[in-house]
Structure formats: structure tokens, C-alpha cells
PDB file of N, CA and C in Angstrom:
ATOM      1  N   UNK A   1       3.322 -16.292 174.679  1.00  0.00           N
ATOM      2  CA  UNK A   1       3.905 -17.601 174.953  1.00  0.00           C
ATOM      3  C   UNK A   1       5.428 -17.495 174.834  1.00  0.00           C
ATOM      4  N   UNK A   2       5.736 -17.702 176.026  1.00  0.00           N
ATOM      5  CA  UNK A   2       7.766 -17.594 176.079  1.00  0.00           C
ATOM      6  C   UNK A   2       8.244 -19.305 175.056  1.00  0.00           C
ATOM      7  N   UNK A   3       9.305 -18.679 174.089  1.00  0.00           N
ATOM      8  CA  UNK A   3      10.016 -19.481 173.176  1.00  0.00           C
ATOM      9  C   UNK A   3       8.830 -20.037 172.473  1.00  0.00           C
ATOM     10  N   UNK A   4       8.159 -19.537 172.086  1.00  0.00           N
ATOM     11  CA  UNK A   4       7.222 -19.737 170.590  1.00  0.00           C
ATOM     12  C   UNK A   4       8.235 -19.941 169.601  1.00  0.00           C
ATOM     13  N   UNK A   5       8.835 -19.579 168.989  1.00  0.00           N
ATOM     14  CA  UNK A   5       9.801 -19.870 167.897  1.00  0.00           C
ATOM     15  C   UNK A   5      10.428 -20.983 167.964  1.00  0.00           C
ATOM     16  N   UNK A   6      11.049 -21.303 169.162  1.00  0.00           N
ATOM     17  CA  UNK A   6      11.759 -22.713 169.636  1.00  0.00           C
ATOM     18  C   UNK A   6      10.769 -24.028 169.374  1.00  0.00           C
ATOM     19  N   UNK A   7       9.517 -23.909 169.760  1.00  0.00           N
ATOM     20  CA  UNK A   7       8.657 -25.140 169.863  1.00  0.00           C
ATOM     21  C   UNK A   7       8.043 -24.997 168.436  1.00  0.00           C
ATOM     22  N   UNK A   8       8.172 -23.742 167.281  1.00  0.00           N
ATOM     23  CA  UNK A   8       7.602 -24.174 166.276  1.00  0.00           C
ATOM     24  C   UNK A   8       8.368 -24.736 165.439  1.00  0.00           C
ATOM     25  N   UNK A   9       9.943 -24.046 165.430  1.00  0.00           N
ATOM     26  CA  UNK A   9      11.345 -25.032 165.068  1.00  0.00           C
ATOM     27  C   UNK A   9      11.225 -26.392 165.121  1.00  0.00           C
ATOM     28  N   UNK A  10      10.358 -26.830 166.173  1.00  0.00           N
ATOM     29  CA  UNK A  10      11.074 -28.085 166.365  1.00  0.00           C
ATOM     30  C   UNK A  10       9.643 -28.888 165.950  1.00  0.00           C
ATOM     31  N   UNK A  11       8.301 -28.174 165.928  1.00  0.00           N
ATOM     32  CA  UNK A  11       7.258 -29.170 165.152  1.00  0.00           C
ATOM     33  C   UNK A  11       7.783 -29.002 163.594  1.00  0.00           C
ATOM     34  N   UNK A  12       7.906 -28.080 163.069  1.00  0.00           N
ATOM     35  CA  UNK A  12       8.263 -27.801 161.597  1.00  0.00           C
ATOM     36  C   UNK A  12       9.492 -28.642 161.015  1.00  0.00           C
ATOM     37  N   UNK A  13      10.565 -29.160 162.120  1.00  0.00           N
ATOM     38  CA  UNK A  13      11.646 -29.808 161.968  1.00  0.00           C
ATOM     39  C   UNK A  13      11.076 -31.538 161.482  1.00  0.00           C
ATOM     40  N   UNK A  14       9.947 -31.689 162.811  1.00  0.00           N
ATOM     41  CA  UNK A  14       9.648 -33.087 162.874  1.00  0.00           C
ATOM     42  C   UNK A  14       8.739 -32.978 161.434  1.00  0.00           C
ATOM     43  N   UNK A  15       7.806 -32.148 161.126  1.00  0.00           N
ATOM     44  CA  UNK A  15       7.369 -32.543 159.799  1.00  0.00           C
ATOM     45  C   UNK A  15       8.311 -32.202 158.310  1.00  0.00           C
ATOM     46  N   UNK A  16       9.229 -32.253 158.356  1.00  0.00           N
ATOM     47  CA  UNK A  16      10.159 -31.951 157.310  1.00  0.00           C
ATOM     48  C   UNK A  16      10.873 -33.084 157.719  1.00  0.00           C
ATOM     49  N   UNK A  17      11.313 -33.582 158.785  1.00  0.00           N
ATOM     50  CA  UNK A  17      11.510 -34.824 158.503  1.00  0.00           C
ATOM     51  C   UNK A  17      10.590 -35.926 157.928  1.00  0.00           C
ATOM     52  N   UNK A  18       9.375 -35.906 158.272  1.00  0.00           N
ATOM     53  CA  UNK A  18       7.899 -37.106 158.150  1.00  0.00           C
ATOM     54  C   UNK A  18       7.707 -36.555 157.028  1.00  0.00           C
ATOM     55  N   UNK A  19       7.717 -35.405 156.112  1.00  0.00           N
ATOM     56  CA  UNK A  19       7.085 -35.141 154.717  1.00  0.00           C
ATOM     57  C   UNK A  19       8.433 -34.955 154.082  1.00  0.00           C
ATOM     58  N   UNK A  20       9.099 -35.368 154.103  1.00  0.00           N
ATOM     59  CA  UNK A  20      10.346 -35.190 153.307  1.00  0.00           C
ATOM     60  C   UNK A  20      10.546 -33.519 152.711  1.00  0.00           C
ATOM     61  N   UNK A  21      10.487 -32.845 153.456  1.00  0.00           N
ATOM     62  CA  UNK A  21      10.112 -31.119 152.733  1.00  0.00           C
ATOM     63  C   UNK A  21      12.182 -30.933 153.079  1.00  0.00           C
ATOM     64  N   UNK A  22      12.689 -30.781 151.528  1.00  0.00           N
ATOM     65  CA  UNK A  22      13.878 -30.533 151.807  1.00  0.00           C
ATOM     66  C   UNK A  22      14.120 -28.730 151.739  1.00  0.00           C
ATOM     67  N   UNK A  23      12.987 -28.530 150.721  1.00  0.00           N
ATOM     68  CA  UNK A  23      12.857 -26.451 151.135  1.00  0.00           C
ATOM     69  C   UNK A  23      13.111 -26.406 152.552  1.00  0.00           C
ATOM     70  N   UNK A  24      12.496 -26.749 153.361  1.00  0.00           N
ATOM     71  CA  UNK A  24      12.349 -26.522 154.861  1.00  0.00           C
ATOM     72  C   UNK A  24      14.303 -26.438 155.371  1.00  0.00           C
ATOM     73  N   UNK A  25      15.084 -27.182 154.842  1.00  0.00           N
ATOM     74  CA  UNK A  25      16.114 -27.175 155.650  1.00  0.00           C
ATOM     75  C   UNK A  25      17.095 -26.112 155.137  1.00  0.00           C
ATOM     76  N   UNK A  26      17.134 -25.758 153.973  1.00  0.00           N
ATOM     77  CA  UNK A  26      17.551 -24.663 153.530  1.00  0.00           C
ATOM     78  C   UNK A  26      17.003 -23.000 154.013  1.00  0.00           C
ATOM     79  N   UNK A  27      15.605 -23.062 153.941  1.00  0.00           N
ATOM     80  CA  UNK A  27      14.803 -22.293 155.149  1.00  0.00           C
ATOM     81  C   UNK A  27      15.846 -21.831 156.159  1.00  0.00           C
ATOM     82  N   UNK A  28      15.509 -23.303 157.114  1.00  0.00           N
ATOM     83  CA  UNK A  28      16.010 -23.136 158.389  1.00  0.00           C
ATOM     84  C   UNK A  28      17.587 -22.793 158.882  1.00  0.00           C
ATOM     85  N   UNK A  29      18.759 -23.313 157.584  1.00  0.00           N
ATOM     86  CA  UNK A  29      19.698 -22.967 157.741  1.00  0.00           C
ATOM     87  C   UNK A  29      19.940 -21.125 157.747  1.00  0.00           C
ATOM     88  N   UNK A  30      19.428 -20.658 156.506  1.00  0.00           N
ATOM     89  CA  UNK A  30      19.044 -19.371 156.234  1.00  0.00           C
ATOM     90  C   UNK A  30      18.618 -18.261 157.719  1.00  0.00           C
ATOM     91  N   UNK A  31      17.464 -18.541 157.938  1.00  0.00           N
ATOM     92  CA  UNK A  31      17.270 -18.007 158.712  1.00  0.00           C
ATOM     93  C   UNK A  31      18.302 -18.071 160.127  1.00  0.00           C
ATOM     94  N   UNK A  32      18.933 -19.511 160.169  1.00  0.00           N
ATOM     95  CA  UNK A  32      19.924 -19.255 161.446  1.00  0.00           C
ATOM     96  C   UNK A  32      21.609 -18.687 160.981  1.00  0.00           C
ATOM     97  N   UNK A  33      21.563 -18.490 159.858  1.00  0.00           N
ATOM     98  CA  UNK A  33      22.400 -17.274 159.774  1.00  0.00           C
ATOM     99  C   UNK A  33      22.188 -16.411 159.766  1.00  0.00           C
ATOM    100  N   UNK A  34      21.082 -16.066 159.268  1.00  0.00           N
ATOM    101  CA  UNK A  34      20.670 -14.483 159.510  1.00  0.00           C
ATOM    102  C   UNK A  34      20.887 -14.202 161.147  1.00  0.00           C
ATOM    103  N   UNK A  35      20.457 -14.667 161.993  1.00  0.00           N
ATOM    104  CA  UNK A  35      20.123 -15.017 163.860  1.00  0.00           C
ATOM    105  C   UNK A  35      21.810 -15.049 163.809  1.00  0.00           C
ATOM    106  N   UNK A  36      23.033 -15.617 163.522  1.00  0.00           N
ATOM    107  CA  UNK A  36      24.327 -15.916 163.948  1.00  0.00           C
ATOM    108  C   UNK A  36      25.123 -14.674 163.412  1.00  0.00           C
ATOM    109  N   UNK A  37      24.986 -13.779 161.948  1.00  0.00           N
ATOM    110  CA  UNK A  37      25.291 -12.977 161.429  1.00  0.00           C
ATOM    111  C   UNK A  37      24.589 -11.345 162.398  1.00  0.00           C
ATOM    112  N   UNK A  38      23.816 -11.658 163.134  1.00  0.00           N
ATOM    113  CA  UNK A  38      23.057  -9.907 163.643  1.00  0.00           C
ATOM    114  C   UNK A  38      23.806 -10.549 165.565  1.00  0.00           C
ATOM    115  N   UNK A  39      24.327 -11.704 165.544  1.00  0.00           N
ATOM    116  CA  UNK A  39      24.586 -12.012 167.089  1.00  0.00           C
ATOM    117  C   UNK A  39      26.118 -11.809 167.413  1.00  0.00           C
ATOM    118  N   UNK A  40      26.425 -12.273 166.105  1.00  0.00           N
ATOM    119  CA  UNK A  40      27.917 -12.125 165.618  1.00  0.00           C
ATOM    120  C   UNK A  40      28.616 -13.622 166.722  1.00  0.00           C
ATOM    121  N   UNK A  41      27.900 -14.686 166.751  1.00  0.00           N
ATOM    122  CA  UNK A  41      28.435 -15.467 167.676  1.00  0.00           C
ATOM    123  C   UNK A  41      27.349 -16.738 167.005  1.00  0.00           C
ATOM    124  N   UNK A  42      28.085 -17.917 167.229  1.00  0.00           N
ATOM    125  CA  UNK A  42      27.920 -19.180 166.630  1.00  0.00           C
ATOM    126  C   UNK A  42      27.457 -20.304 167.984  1.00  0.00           C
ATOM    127  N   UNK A  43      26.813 -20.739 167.751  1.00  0.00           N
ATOM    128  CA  UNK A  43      26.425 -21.746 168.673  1.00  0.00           C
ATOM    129  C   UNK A  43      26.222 -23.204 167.596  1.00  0.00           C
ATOM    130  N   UNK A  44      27.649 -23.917 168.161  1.00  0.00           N
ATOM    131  CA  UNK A  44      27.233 -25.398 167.589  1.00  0.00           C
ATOM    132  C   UNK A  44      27.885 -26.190 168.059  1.00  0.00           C
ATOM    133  N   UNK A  45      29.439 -26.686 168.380  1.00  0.00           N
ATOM    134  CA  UNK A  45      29.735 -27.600 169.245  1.00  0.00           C
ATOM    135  C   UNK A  45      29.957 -26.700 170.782  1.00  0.00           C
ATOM    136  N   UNK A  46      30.625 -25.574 170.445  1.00  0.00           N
ATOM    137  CA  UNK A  46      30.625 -24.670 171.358  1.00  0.00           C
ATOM    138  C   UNK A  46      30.114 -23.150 170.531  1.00  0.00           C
ATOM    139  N   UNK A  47      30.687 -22.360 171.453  1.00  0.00           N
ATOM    140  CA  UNK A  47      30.382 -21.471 171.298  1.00  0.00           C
ATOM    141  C   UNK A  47      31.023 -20.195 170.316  1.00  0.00           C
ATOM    142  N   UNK A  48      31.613 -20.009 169.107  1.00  0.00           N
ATOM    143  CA  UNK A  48      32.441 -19.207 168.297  1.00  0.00           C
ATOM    144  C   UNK A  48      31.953 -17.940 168.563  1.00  0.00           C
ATOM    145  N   UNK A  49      32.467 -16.726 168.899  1.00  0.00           N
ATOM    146  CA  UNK A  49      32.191 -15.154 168.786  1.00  0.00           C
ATOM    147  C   UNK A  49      33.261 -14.869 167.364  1.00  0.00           C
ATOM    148  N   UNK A  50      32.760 -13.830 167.118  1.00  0.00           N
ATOM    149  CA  UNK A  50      33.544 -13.178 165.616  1.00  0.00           C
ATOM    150  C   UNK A  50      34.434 -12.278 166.528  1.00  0.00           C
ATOM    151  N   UNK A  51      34.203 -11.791 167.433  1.00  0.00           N
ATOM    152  CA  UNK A  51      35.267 -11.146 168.420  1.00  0.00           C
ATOM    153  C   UNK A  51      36.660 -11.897 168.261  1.00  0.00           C
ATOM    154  N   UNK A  52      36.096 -13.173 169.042  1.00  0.00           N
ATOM    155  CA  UNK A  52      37.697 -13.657 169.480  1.00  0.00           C
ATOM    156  C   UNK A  52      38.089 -14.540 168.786  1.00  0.00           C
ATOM    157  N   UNK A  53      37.403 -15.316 167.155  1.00  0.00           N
ATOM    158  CA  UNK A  53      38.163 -16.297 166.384  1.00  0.00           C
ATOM    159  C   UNK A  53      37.044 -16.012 165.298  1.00  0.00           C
ATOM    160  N   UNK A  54      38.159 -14.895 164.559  1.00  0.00           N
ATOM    161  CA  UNK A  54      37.094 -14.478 163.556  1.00  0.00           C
ATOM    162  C   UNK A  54      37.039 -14.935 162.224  1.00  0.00           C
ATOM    163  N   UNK A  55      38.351 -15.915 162.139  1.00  0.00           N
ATOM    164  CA  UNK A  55      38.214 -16.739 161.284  1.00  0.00           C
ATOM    165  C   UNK A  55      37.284 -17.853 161.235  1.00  0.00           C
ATOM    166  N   UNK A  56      37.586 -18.597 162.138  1.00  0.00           N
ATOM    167  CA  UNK A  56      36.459 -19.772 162.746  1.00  0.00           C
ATOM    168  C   UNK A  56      35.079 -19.158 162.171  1.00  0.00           C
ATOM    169  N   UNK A  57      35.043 -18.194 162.642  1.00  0.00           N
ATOM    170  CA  UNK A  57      33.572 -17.860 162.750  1.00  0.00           C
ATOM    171  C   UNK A  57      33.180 -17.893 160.710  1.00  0.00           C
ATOM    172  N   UNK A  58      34.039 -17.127 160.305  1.00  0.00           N
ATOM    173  CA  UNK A  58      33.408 -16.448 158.662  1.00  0.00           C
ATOM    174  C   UNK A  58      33.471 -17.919 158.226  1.00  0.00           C
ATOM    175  N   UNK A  59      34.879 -18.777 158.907  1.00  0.00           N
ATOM    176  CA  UNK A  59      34.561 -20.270 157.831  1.00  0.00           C
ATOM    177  C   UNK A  59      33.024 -20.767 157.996  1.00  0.00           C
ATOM    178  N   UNK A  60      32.358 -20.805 159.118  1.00  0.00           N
ATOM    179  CA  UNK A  60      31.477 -21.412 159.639  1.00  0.00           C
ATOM    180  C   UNK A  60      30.231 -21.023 158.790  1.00  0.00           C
ATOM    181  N   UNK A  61      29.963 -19.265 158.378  1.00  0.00           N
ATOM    182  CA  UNK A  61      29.247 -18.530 157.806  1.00  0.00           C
ATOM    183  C   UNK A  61      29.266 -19.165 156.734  1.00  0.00           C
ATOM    184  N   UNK A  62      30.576 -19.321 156.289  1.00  0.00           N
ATOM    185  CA  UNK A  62      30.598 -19.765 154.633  1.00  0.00           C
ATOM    186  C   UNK A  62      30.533 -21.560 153.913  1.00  0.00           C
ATOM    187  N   UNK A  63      30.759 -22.003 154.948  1.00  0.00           N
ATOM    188  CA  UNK A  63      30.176 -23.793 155.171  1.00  0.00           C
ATOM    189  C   UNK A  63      28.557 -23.644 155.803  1.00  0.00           C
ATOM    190  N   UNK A  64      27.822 -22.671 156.426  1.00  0.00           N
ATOM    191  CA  UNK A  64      26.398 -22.790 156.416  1.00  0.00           C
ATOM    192  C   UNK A  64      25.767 -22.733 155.496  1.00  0.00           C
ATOM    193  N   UNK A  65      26.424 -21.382 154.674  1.00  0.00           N
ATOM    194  CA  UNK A  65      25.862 -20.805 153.669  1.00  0.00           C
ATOM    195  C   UNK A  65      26.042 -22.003 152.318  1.00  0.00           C
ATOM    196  N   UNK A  66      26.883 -22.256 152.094  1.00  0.00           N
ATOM    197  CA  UNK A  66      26.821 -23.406 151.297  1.00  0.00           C
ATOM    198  C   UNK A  66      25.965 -24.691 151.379  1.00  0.00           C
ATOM    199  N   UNK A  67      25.810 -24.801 152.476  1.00  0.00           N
ATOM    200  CA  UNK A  67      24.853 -26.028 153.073  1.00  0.00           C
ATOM    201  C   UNK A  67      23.366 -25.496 152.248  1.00  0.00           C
ATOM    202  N   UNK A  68      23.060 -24.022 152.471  1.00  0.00           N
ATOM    203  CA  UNK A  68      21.621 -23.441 152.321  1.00  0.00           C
ATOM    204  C   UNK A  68      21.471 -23.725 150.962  1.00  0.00           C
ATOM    205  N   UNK A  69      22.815 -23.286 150.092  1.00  0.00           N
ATOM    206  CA  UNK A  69      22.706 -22.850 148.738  1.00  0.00           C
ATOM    207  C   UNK A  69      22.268 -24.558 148.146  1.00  0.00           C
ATOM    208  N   UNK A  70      23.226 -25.390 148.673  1.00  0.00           N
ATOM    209  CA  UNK A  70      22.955 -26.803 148.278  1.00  0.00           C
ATOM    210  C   UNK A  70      21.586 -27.207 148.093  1.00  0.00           C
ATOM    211  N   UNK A  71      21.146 -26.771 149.323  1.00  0.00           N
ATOM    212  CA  UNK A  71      19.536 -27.596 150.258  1.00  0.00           C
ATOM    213  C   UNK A  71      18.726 -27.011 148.999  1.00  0.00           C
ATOM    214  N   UNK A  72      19.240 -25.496 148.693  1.00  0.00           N
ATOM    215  CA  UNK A  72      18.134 -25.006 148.163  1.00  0.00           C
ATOM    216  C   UNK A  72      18.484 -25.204 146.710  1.00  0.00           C
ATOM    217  N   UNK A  73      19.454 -25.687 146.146  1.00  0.00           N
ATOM    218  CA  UNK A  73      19.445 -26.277 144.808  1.00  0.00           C
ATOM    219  C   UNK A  73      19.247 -27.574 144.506  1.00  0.00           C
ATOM    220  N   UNK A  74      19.157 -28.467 145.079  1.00  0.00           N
ATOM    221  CA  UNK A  74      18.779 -30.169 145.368  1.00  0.00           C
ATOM    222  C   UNK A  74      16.870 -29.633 145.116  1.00  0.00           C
ATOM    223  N   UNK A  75      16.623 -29.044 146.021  1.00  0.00           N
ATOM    224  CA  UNK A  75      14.972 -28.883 145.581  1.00  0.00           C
ATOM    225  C   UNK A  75      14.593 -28.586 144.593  1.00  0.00           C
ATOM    226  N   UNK A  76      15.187 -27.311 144.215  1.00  0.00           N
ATOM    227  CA  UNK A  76      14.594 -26.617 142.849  1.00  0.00           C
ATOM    228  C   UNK A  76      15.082 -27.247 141.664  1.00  0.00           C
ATOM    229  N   UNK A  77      15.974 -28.404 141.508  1.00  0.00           N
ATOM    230  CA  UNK A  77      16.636 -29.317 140.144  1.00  0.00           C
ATOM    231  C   UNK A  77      16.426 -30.533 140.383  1.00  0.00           C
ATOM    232  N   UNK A  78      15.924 -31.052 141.248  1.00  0.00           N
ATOM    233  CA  UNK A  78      16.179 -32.074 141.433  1.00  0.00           C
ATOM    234  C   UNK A  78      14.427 -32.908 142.067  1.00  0.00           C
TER     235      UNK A  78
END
């Protein structure tokens, strides 16, 4: 099945919204750095490469990554 991953993203999205599962978004941030860190290129308002604005890019790494660390400390304390 072409883009299996895409259509399970997006049922897993809708039930983490409907079950309140906040693990799930820390998950999902995680894993799309891992996917932005092996691509070396950012997809979010446009398009960032670490090539040509490689600052842009590591801030972006390091405001995701914080997002994850958050998501995933709000669950486990809270």
C-alpha cells in the first residue's frame, strides 16, 4: 500500500486528538526529527535545507526538540 505511514499518521493523529494521548505528540515530534535530521531538510512553512541556511535549520532542530522534551515531560509529571 503506497503512503501507509501517511494515512496511519493521520488516523493516530485523529485519535490522540479524541483520547487526549499527549505521549502520542511527543512520539510524533521525535520521530519527525529523526525523518528531518537523516533528510537534512525541514518542511514546515517552507522548505529549510541545512545546505543553504544552516542556522535556520539547527534553530528549528532545537525548538522541535524542545517541543518533544516538553510533550514528553507534561505526560510523565503531570
Amino acid at each position: 500500500m503506497k503512503n501507509w505511514k501517511t494515512i496511519a499518521a493521520l488516523v493516530f493523529m485523529a485519535l490522540a486528538i479524541v483520547f487526549d494521548w499527549t505521549w502520542f505528540w511527543a512520539l510524533f515530534i521525535f520521530v519527525g526529527l529523526i525523518h528531518v535530521i537523516k533528510s537534512k531538510e525541514i518542511h514546515f512553512v517552507e522548505a529549510v535545507k541545512k545546505s543553504e541556511t544552516p542556522k535556520l535549520y539547527w534553530l528549528m532542530i532545537v525548538i522541535w526538540s524542545l517541543l518533544a522534551l516538553y510533550s514528553m515531560l507534561n505526560y510523565l509529571l503531570f
